[in-house]
N, C-alpha and C. Protein backbone atom coordinates (compact mmCIF):
# COMPACT_ATOMS: atom_id res chain seq x y z
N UNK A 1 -78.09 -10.14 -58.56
CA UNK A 1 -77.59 -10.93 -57.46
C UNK A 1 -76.22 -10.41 -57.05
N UNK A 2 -76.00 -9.88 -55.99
CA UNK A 2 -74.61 -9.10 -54.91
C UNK A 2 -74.20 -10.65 -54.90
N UNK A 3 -72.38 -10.49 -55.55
CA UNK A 3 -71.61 -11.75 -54.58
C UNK A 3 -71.46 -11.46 -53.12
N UNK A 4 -70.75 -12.48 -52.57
CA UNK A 4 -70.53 -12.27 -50.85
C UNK A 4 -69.57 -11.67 -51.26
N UNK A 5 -69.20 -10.85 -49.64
CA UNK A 5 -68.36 -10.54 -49.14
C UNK A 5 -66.75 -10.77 -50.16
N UNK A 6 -66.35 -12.11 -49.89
CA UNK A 6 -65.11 -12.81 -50.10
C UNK A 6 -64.96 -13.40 -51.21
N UNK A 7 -66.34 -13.04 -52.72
CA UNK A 7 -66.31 -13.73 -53.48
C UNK A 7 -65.72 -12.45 -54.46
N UNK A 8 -64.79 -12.39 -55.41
CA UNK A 8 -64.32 -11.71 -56.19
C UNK A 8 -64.23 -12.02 -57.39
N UNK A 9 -64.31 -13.12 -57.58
CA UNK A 9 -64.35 -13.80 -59.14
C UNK A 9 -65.65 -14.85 -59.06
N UNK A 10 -65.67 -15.35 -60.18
CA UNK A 10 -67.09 -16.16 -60.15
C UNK A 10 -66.01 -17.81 -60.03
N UNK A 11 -66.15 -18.32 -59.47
CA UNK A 11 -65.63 -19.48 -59.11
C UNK A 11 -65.92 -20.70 -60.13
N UNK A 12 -66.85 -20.69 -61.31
CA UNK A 12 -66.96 -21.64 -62.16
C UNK A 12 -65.70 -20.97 -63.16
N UNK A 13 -65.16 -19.31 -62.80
CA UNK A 13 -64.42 -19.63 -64.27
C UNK A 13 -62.69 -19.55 -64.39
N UNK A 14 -62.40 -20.55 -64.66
CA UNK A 14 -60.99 -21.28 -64.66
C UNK A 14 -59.81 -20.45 -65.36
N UNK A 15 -60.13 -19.36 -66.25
CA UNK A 15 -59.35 -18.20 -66.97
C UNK A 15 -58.52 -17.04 -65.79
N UNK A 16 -59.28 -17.37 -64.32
CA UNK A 16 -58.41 -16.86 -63.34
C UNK A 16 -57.35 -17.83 -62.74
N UNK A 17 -57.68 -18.79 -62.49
CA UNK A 17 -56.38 -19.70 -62.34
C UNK A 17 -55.33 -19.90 -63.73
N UNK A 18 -56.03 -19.81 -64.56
CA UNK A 18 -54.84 -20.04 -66.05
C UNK A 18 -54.15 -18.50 -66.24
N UNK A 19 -54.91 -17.47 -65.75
CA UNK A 19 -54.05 -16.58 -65.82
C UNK A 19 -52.64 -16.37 -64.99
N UNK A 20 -53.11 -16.30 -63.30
CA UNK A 20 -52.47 -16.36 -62.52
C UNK A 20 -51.34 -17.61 -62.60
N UNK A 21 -51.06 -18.89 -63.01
CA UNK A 21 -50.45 -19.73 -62.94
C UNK A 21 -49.49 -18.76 -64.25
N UNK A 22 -49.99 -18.21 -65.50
CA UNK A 22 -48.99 -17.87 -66.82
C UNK A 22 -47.99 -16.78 -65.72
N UNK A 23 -48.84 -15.96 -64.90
CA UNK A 23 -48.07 -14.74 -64.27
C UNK A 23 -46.76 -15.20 -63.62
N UNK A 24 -47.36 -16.19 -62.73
CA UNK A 24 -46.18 -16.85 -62.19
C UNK A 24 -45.03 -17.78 -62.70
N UNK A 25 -45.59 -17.99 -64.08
CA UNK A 25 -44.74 -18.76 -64.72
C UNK A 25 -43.65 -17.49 -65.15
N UNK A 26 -44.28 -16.63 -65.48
CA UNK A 26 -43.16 -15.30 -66.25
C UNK A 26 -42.51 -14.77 -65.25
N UNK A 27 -43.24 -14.54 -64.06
CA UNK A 27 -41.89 -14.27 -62.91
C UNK A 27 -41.04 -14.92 -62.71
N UNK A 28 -41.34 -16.55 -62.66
CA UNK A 28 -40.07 -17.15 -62.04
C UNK A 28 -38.70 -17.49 -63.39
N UNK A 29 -39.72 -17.28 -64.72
CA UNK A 29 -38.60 -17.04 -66.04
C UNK A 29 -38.02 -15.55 -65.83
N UNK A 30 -38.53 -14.86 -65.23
CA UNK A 30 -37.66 -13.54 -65.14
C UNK A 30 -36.37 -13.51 -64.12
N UNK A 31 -36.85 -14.11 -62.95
CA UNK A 31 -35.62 -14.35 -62.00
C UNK A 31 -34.80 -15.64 -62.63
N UNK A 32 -35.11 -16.12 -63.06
CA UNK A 32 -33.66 -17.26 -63.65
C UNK A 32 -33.16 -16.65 -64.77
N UNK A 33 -33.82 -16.00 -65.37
CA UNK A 33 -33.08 -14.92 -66.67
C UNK A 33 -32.40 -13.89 -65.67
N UNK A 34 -32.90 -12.98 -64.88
CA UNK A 34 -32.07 -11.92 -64.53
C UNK A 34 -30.48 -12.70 -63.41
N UNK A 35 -30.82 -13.65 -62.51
CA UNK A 35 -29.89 -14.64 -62.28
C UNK A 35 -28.80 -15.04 -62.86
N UNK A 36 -28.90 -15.78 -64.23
CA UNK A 36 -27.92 -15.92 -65.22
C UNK A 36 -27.01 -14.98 -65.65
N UNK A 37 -27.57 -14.07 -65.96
CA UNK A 37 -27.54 -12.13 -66.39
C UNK A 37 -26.01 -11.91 -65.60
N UNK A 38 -26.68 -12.05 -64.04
CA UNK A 38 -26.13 -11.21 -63.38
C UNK A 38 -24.87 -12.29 -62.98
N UNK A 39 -25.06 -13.46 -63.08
CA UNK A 39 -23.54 -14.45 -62.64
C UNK A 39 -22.83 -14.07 -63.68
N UNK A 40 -23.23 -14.18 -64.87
CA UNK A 40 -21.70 -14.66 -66.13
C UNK A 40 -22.08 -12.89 -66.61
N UNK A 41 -22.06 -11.90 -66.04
CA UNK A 41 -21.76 -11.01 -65.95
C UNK A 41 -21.17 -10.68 -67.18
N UNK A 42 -21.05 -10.22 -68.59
CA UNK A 42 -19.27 -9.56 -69.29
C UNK A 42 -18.82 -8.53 -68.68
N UNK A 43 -19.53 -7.54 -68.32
CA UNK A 43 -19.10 -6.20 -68.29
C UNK A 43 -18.33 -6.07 -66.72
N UNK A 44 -18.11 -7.50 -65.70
CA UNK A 44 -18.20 -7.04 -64.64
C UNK A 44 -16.80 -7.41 -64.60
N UNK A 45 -15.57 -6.48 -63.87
CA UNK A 45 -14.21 -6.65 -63.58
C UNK A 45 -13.83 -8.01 -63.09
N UNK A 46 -12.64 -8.98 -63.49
CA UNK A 46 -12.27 -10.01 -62.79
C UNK A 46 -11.32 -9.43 -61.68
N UNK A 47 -11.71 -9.96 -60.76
CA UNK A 47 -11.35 -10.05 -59.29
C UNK A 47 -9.66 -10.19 -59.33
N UNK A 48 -8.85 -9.10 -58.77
CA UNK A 48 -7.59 -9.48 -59.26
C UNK A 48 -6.86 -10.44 -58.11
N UNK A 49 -5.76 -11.00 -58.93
CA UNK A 49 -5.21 -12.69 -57.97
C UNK A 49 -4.73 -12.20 -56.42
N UNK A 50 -5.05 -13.03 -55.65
CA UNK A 50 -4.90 -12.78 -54.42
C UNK A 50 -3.48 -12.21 -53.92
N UNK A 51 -2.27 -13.12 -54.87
CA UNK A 51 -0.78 -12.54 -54.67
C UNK A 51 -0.46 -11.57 -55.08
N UNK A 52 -1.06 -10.93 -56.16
CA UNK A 52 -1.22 -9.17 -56.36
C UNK A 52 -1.73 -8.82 -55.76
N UNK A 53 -2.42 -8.60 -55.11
CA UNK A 53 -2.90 -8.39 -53.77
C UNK A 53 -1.98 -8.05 -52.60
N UNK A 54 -1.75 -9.10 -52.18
CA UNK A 54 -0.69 -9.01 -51.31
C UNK A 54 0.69 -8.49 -51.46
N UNK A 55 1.52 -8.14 -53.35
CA UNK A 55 2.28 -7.99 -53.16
C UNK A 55 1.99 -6.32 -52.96
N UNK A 56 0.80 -6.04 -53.25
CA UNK A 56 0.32 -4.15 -53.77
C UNK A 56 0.58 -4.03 -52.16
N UNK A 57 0.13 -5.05 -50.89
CA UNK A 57 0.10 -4.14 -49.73
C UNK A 57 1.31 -3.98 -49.04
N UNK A 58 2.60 -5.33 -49.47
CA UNK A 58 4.00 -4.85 -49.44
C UNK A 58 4.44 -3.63 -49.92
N UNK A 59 4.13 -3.17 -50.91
CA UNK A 59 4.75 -2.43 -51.56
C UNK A 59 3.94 -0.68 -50.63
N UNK A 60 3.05 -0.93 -49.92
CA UNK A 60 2.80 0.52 -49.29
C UNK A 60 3.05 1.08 -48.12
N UNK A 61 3.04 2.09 -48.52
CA UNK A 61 4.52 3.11 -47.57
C UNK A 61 4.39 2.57 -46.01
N UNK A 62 3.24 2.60 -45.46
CA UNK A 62 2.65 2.15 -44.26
C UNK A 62 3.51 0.67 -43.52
N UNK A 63 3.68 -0.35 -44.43
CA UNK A 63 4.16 -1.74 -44.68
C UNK A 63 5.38 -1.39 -44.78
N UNK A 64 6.00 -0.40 -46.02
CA UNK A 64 7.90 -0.55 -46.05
C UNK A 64 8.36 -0.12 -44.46
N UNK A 65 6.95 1.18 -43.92
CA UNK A 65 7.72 2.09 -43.10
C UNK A 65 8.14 0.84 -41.58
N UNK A 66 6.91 -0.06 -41.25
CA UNK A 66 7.01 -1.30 -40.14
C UNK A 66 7.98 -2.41 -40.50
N UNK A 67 8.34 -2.27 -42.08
CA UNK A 67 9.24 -3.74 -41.91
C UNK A 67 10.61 -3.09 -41.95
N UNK A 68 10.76 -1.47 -42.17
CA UNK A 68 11.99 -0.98 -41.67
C UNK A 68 12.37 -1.79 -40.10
N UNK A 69 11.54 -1.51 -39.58
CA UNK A 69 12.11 -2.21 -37.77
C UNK A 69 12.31 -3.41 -37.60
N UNK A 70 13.15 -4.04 -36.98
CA UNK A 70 13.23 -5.43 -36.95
C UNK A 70 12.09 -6.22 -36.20
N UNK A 71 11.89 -6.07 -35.28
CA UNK A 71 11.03 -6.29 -34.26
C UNK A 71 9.15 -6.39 -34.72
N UNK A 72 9.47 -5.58 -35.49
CA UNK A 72 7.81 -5.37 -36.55
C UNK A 72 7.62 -6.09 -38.11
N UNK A 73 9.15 -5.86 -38.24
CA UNK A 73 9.17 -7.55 -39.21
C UNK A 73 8.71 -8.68 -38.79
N UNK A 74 9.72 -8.73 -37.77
CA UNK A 74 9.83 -10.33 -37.47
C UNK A 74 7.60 -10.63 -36.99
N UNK A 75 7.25 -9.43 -36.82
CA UNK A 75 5.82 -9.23 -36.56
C UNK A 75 5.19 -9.34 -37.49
N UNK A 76 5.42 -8.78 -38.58
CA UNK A 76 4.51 -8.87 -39.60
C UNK A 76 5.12 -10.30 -40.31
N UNK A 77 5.88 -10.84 -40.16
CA UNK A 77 6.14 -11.87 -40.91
C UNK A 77 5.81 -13.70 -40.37
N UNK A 78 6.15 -13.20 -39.33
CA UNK A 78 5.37 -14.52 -38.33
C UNK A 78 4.28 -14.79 -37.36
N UNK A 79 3.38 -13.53 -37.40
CA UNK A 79 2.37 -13.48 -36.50
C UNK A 79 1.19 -13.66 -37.28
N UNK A 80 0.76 -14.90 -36.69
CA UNK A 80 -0.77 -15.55 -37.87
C UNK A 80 -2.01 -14.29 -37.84
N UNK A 81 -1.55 -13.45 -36.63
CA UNK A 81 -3.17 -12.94 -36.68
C UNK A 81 -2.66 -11.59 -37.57
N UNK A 82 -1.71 -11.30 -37.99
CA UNK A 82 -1.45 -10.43 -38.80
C UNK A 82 -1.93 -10.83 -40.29
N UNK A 83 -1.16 -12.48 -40.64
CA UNK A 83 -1.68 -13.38 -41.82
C UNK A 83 -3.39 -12.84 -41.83
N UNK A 84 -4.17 -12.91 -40.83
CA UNK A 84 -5.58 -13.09 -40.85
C UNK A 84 -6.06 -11.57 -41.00
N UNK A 85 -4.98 -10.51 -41.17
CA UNK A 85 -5.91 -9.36 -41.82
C UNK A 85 -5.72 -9.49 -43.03
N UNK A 86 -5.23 -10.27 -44.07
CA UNK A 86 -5.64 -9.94 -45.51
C UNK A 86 -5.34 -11.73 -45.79
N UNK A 87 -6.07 -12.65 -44.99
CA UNK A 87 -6.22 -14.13 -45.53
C UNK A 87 -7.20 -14.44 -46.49
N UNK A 88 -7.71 -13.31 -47.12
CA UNK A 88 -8.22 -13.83 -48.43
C UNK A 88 -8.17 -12.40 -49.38
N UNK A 89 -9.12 -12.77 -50.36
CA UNK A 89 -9.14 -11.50 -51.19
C UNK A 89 -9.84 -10.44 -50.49
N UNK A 90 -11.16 -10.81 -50.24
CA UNK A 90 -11.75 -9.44 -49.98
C UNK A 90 -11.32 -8.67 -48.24
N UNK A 91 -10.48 -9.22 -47.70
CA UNK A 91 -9.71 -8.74 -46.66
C UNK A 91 -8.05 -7.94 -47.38
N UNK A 92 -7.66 -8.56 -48.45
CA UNK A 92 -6.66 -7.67 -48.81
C UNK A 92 -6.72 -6.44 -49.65
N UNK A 93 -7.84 -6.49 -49.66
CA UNK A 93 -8.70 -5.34 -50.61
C UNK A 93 -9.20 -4.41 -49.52
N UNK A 94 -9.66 -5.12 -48.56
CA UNK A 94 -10.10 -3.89 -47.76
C UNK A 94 -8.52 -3.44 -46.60
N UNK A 95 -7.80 -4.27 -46.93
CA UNK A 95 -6.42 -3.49 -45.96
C UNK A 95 -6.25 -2.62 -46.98
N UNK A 96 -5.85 -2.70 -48.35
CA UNK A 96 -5.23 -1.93 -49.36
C UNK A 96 -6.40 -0.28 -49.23
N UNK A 97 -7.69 -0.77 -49.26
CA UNK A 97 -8.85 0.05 -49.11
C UNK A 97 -8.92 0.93 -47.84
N UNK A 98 -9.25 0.82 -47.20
CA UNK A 98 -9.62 1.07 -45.86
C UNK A 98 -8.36 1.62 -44.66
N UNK A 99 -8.65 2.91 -44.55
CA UNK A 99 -7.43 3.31 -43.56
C UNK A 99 -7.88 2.99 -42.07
N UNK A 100 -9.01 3.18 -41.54
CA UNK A 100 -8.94 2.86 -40.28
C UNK A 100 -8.41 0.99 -40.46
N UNK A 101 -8.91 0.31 -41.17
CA UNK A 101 -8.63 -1.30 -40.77
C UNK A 101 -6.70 -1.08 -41.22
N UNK A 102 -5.90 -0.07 -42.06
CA UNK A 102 -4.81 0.04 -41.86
C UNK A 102 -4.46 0.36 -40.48
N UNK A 103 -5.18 0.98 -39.92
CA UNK A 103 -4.45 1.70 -38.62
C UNK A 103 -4.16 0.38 -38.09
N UNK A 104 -5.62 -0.32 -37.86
CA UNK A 104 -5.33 -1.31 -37.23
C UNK A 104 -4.58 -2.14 -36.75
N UNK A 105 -3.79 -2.51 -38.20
CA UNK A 105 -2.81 -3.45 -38.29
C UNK A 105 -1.65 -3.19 -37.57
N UNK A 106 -1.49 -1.54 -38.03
CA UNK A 106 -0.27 -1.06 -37.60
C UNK A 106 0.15 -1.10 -36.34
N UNK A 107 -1.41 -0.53 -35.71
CA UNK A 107 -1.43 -0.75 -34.00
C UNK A 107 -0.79 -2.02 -33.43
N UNK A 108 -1.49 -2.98 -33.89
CA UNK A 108 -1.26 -4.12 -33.40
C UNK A 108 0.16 -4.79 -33.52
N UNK A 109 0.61 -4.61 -34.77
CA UNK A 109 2.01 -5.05 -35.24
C UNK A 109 3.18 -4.31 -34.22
N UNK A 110 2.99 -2.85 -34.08
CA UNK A 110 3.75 -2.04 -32.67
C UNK A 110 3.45 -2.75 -31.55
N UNK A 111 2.13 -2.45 -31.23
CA UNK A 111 2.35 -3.45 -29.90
C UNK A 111 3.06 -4.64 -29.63
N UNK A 112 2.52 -5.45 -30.60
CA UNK A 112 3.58 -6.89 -30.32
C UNK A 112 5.00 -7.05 -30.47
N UNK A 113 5.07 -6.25 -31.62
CA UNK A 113 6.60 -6.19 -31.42
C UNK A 113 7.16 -5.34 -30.12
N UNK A 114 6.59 -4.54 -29.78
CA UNK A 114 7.07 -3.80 -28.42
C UNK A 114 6.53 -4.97 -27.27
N UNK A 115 6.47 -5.81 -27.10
CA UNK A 115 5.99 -7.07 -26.39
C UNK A 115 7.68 -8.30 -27.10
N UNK A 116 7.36 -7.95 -27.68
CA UNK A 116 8.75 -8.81 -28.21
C UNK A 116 10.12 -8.47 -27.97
N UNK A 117 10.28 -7.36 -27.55
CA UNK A 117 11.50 -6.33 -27.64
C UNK A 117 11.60 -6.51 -26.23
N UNK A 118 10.54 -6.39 -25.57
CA UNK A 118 10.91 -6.35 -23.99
C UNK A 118 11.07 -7.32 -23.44
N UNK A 119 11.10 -8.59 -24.33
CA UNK A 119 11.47 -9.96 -24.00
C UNK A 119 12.54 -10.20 -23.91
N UNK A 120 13.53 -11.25 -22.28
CA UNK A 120 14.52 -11.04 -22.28
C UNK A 120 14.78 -12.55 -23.15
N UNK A 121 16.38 -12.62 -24.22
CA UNK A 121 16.32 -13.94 -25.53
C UNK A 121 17.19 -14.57 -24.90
C-alpha cells in the first residue's frame, strides 16, 4: 500500500510528535544557555567610565589645538550640539575612534565660533 502524496509518517505513531517536541525543547535550552553565556560574559572588557572618556578626548591634540582659541572654547564649552557628539559612551568612543566624525566636530566648532567672532558684543 503507496502512502499519499502528503503522508510522510504513519499518523497513528506518536514517537514523531515526542520526538520533535524533545528537539525543540533542546533548542530553546540551547538559546537560553548560549544567552546567559553571552550576557555575564568573564572574558568580555568592562566598558570604561564615561568621564574617562571624556577626559581621554580633552586631552587630544585635535581638542588642546581648538581650545587654544578663544572663540572655539567658548564653542566647545557651551554649545549643546557639540555636548551631543560624545553624550554618551559609545559616541565618545567613536569621537576618540573615528577621524572623519573628528573632522566633524572640528568643522563645526570653526564655523561657529567664526559666527561668534563676527558678532558685534
Amino acid at each position: 500500500m503507496a502512502a499519499s502524496s502528503g503522508e510522510w509518517y504513519h499518523e497513528s505513531d506518536p514517537t514523531f510528535e515526542v520526538t520533535a517536541m524533545f528537539l525543540i525543547g533542546i533548542l530553546i535550552v540551547v538559546a537560553i544557555l548560549g544567552e546567559i553565556i553571552h550576557r555575564l560574559n568573564p572574558w568580555k572588557k568592562p566598558e570604561p567610565a564615561y568621564e574617562d572618556l571624556v577626559a581621554q578626548i580633552k586631552q587630544t591634540d585635535w581638542y588642546q589645538e581648538l581650545s587654544r582659541d578663544q572663540a572655539c572654547r567658548y564653542v566647545l564649552d557651551n554649545d549643546p550640539h557639540v555636548q551631543a557628539y560624545y553624550a554618551s559612551t559609545y559616541e565618545a568612543k567613536r569621537l576618540l575612534t573615528q577621524e572623519g566624525f573628528q573632522l566633524g566636530l572640528i568643522d563645526y566648532v570653526k564655523q561657529e565660533a567664526a559666527k561668534h567672532a563676527d558678532k558685534p558684543r
